[in-house]
C-alpha atoms as a PDB file:
ATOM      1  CA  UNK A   1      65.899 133.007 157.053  1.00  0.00           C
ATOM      2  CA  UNK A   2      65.876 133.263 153.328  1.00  0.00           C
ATOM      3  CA  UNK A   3      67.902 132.684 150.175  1.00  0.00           C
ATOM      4  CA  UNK A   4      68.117 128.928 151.278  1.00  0.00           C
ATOM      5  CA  UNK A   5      66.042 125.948 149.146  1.00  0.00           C
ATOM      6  CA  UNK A   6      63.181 124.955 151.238  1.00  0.00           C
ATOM      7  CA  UNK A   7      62.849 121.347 151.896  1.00  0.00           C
ATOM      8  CA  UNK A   8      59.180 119.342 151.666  1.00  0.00           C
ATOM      9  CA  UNK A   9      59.876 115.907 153.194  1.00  0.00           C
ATOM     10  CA  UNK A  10      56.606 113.510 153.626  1.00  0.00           C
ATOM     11  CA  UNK A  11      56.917 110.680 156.159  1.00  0.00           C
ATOM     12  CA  UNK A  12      55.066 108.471 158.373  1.00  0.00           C
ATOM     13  CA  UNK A  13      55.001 108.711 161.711  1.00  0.00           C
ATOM     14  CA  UNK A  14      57.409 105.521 162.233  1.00  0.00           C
ATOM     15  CA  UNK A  15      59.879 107.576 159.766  1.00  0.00           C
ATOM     16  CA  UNK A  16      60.629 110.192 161.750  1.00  0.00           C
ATOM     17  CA  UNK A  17      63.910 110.677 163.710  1.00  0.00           C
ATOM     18  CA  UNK A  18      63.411 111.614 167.033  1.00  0.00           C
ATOM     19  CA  UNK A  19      64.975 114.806 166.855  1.00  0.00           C
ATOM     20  CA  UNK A  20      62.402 115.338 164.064  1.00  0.00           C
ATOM     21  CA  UNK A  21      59.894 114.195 166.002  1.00  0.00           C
ATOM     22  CA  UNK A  22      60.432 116.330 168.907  1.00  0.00           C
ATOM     23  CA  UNK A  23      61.153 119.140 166.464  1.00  0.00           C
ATOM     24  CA  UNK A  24      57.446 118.649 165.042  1.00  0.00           C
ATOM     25  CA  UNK A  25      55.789 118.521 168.428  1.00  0.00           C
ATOM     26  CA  UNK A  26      57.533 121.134 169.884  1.00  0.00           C
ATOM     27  CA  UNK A  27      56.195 123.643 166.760  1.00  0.00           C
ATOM     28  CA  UNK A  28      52.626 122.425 167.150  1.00  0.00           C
ATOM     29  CA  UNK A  29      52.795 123.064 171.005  1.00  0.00           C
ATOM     30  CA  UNK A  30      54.766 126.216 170.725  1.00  0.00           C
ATOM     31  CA  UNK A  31      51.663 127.533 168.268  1.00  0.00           C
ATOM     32  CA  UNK A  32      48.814 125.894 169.330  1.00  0.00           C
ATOM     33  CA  UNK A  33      48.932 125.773 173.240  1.00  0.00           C
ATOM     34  CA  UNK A  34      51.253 128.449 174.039  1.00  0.00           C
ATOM     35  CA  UNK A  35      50.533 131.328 171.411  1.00  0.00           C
ATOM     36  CA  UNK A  36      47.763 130.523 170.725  1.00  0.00           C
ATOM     37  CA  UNK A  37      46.728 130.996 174.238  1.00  0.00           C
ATOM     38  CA  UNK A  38      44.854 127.329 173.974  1.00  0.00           C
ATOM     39  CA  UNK A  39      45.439 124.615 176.264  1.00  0.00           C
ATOM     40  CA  UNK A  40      43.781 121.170 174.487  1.00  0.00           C
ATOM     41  CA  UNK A  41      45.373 117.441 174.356  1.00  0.00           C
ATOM     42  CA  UNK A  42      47.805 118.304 171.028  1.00  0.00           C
ATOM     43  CA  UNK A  43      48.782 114.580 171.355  1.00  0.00           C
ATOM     44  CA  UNK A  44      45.435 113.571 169.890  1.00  0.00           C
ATOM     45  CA  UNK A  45      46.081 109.620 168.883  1.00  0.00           C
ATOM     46  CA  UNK A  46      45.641 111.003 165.129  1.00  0.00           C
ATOM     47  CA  UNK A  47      49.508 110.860 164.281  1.00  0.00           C
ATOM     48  CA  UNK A  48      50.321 107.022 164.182  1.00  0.00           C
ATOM     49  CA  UNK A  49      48.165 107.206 160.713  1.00  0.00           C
ATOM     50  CA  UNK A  50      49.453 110.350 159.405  1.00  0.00           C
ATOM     51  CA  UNK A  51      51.657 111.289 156.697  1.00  0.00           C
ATOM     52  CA  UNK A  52      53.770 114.297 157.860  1.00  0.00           C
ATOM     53  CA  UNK A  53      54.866 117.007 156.087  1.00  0.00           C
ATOM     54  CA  UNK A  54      57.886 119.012 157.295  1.00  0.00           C
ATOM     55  CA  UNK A  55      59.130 121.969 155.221  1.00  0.00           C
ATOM     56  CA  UNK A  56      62.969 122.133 155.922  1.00  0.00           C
ATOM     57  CA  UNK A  57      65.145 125.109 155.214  1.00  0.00           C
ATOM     58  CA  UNK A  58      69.036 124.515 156.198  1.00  0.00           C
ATOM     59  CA  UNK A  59      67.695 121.408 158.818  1.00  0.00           C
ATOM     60  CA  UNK A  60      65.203 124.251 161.078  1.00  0.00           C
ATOM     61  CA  UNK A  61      61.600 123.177 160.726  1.00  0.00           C
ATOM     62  CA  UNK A  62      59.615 126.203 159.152  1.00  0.00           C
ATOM     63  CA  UNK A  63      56.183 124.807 158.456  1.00  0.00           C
ATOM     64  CA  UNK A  64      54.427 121.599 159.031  1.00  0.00           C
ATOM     65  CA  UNK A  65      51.035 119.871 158.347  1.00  0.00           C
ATOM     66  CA  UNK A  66      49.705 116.233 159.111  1.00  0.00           C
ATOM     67  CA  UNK A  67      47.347 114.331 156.473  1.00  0.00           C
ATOM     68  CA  UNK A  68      45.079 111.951 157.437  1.00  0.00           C
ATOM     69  CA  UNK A  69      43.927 109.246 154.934  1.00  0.00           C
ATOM     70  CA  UNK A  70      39.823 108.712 154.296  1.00  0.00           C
ATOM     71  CA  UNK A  71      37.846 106.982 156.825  1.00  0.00           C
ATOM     72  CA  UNK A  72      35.592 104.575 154.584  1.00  0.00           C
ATOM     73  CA  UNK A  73      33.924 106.946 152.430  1.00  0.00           C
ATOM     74  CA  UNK A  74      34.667 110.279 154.303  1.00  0.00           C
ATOM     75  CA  UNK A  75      37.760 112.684 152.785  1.00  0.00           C
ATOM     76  CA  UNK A  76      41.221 113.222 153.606  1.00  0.00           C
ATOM     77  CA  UNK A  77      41.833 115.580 156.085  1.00  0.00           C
ATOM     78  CA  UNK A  78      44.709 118.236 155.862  1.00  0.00           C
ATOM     79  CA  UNK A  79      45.279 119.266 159.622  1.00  0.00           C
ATOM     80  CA  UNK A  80      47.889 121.166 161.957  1.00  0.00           C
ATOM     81  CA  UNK A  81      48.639 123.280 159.487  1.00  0.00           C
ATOM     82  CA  UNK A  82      51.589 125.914 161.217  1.00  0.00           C
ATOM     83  CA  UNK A  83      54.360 128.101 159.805  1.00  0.00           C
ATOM     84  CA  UNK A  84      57.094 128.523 162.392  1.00  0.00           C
ATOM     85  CA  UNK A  85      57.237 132.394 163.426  1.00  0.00           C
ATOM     86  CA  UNK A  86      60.395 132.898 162.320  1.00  0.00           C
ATOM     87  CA  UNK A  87      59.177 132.066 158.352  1.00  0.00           C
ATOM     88  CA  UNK A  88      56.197 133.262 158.556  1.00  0.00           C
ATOM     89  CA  UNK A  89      55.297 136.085 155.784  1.00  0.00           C
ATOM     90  CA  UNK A  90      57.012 134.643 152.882  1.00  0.00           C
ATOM     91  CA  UNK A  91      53.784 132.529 151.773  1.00  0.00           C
ATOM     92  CA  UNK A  92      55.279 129.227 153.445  1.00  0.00           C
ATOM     93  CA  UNK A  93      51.521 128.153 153.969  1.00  0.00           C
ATOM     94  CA  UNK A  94      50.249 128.532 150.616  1.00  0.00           C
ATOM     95  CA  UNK A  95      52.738 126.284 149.417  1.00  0.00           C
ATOM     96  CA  UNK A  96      52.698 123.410 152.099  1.00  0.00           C
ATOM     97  CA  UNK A  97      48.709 123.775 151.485  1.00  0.00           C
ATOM     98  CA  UNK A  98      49.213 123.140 147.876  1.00  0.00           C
ATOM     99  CA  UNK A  99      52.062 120.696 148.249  1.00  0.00           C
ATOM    100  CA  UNK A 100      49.239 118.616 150.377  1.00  0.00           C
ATOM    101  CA  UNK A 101      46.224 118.848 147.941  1.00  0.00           C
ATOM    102  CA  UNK A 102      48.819 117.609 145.334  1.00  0.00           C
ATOM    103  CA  UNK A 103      49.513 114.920 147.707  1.00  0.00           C
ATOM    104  CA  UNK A 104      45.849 114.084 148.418  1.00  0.00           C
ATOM    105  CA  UNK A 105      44.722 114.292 145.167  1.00  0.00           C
ATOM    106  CA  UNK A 106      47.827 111.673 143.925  1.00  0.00           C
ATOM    107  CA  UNK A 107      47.114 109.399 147.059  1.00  0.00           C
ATOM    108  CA  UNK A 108      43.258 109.489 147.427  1.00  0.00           C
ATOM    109  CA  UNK A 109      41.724 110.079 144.278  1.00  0.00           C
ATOM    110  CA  UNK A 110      38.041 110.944 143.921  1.00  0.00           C
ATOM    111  CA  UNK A 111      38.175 111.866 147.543  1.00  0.00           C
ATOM    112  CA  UNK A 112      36.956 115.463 148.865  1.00  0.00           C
ATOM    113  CA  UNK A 113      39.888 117.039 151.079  1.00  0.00           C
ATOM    114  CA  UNK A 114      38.308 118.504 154.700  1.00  0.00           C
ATOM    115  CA  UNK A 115      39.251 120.604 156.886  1.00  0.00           C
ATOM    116  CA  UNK A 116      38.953 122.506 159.892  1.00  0.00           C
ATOM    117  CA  UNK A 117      40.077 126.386 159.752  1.00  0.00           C
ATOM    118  CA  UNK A 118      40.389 128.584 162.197  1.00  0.00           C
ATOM    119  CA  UNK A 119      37.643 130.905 161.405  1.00  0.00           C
ATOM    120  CA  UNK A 120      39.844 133.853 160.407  1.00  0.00           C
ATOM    121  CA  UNK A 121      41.745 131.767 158.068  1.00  0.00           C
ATOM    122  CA  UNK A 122      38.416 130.980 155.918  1.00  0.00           C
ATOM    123  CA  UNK A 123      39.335 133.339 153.069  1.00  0.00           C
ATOM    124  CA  UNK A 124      42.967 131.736 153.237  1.00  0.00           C
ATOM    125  CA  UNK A 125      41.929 128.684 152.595  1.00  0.00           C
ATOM    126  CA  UNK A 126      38.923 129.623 150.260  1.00  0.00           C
ATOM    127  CA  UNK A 127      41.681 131.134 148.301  1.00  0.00           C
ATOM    128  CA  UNK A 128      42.892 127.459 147.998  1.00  0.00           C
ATOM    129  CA  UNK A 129      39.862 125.958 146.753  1.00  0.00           C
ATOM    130  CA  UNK A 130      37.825 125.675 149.818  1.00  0.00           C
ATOM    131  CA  UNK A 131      34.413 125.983 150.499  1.00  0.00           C
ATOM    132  CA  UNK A 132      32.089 126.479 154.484  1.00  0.00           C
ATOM    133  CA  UNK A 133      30.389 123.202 155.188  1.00  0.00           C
ATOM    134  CA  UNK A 134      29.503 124.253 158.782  1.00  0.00           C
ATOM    135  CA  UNK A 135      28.541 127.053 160.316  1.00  0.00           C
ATOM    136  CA  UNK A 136      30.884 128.509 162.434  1.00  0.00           C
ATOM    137  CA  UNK A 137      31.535 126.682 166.198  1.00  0.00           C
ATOM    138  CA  UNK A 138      33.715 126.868 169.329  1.00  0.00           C
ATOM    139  CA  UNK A 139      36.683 124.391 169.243  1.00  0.00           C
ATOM    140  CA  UNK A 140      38.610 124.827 172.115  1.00  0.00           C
ATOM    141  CA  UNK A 141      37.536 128.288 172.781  1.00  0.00           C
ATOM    142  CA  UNK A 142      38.497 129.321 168.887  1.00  0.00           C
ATOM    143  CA  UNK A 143      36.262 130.276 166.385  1.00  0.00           C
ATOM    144  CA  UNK A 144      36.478 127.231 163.846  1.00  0.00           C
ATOM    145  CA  UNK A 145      34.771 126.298 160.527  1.00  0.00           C
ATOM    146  CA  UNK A 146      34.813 123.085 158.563  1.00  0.00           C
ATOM    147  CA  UNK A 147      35.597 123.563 155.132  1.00  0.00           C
ATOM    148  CA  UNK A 148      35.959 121.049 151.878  1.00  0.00           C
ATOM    149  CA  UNK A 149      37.766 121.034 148.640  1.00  0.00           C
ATOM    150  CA  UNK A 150      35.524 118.614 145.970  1.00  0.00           C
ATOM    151  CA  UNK A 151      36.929 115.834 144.576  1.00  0.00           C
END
């Protein structure tokens, strides 16, 4: 799909309309379990304090990401980061990715942004800002690093 004005739409957890809801979970197991080859509790408990951001084009969910808010004096986390295979190519995760540090940095300022990339995504998100903090380690059976973007 293309030609159509993307939607970003932020909400809590308690926000979303079930259909959205099941829209969002279905993407995140459709990438993560099933492509992905990976099969891992997706339903983590993390969500309740989330904000959720869908990227909308004509009502179709094309990308999504979940941000979760500082523990004490620990960073946001940007997580779940997925572009929907039928918009993927069109740089629909540089812009949710940007649309979230924007969002961190407005909501949590002074506060590092972490967090954990697949390993062959490093220079995707080092692209973005940012840096290895780890070396790299199994999670799940995939190659992961933890990255940060300073404050």
């Amino acid at each position: 799909m293309t030609g159509t004005e993307l939607q970003f739409v932020w909400s809590g957890l308690d926000g979303l309309a079930p259909r959205d809801l099941y829209a969002m979970l279905k993407l995140r197991v459709d990438i993560f379990v099933v492509e992905q080859k990976c099969p891992y509790p997706e339903l983590d408990g993390k969500d309740p304090n989330a904000m959720h951001l869908r990227v909308l084009e004509d009502d179709e969910l094309a990308a999504y990401l979940r941000v979760l808010p500082p523990a004490g004096a620990g960073p946001a986390r940007i997580g779940r980061v997925i572009v929907a295979p039928g918009h993927r190519g069109r740089k629909l995760g540089d812009r949710i990715m940007r649309e979230a540090i924007a969002h961190c940095r407005a909501h949590f300022p002074g506060k590092d942004i972490a967090l954990s990339a697949q390993s062959h995504l490093r220079a995707f998100y080092g692209a973005l800002g940012f840096a290895p903090v780890s070396e790299e380690y199994l999670e799940d059976g995939i190659p992961h690093v933890d990255m940060r973007l300073a404050a």
